[in-house]
Every structure is written in C-alpha cells, then in structure tokens.
C-alpha atoms as a PDB file:
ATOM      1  CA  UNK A   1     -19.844-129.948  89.653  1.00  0.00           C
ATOM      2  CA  UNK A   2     -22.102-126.870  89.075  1.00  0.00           C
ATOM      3  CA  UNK A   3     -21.245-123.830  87.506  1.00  0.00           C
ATOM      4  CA  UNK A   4     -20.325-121.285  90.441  1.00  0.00           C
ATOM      5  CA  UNK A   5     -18.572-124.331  92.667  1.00  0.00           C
ATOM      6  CA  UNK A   6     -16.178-125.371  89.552  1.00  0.00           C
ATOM      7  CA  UNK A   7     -15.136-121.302  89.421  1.00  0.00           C
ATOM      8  CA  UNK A   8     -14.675-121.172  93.657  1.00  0.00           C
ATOM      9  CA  UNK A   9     -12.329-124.378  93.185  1.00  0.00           C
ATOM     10  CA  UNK A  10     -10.899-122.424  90.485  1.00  0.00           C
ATOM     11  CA  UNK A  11     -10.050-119.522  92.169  1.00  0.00           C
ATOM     12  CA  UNK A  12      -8.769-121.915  95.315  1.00  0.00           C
ATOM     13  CA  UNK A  13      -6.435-123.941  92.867  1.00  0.00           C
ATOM     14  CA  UNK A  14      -4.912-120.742  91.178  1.00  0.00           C
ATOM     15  CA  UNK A  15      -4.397-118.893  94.674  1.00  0.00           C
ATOM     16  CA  UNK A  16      -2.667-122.162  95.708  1.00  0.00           C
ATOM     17  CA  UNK A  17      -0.636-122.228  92.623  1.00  0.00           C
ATOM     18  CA  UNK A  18       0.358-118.512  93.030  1.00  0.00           C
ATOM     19  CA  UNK A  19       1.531-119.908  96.727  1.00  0.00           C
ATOM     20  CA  UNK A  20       4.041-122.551  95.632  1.00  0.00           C
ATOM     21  CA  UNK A  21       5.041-121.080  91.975  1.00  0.00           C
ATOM     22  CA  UNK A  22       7.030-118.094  91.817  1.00  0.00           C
ATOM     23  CA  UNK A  23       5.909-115.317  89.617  1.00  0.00           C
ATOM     24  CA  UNK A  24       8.661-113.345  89.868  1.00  0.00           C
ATOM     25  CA  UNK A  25       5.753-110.278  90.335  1.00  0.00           C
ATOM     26  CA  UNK A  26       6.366-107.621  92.698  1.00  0.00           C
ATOM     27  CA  UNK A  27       2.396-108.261  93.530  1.00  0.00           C
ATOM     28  CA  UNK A  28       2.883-112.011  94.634  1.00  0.00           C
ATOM     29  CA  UNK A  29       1.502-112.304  98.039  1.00  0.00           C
ATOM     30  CA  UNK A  30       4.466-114.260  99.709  1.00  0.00           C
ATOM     31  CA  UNK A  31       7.504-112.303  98.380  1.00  0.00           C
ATOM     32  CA  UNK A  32       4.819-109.418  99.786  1.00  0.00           C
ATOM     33  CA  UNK A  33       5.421-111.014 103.208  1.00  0.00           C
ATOM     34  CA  UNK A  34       9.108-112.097 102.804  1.00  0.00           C
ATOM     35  CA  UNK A  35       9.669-108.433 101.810  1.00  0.00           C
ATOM     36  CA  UNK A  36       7.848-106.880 105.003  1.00  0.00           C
ATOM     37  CA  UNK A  37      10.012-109.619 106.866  1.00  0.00           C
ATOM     38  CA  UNK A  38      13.458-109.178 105.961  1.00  0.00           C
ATOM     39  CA  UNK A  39      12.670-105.033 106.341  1.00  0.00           C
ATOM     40  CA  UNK A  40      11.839-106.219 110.037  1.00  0.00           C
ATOM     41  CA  UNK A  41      14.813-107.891 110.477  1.00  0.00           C
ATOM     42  CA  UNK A  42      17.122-105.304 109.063  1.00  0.00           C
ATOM     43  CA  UNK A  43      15.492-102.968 111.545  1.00  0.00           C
ATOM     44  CA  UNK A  44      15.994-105.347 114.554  1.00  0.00           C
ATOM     45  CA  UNK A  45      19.802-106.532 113.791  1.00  0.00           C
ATOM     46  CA  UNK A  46      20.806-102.845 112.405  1.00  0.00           C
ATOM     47  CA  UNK A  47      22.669-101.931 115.893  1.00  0.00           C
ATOM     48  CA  UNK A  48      24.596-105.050 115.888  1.00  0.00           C
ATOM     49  CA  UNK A  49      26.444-104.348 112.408  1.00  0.00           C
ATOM     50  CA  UNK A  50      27.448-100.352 113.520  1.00  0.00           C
ATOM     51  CA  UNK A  51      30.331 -99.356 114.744  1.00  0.00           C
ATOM     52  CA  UNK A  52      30.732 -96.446 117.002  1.00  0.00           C
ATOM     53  CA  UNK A  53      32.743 -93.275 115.772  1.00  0.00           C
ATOM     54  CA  UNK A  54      35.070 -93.933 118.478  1.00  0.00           C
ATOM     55  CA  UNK A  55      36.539 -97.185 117.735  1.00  0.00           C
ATOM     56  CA  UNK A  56      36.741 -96.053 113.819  1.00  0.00           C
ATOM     57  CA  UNK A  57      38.740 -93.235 113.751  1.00  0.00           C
ATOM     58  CA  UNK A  58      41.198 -94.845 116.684  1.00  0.00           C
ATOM     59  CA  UNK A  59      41.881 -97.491 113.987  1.00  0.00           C
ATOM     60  CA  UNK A  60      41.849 -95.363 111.139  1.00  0.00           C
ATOM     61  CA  UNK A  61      44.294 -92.907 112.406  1.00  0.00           C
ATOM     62  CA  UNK A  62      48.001 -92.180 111.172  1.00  0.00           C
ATOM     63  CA  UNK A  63      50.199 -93.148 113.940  1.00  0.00           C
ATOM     64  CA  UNK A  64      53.289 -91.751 112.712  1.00  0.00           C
END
C-alpha cells in the first residue's frame, strides 16, 4: 500500500471509529445530529405537553 492510500484508509478507519465509539465530545458528528434531532422533536411535540390557562386555574382554585 503506498504512502498517500495507507493515510486515505487512515482517515476512513478513524472517521468510522469516531461513528461507532463515543467520544463523549460535544464536536462528535452523531451526537451533532442526535442533538439537532431531539431539538426538532421538542419543537414538534411541545403543544401536546401544554396546558391551557383555562383548565389550570379551574383545578387550581379554592372551592371553599
């Protein structure tokens, strides 16, 4: 293997490893994309979890 091919397989092997090892880095490319997920998913399931002023100060109110 020459030279400049046995440094591309290099740099394929460590990308690869950086892919199935956890770094724990906030730089690592797939907590990158898990992040960019979940923050998607917050934004799409945020209505779902809020609960209108209405209903929460009819329970929370002294009846007596």
């Amino acid at each position: 293997m020459e030279q400049a091919e046995f440094e591309k397989h290099l740099a394929g092997m460590y990308r690869h490893e950086g892919i199935f090892w956890d770094t724990g880095l906030e730089t690592d490319e797939v907590r990158q994309q898990l992040a960019a997920i979940q923050a998607k998913l917050e934004t799409a399931v945020k209505s779902c979890f809020e609960e209108p002023a209405k209903t929460y100060t009819l329970f929370t109110r002294k009846w007596f």
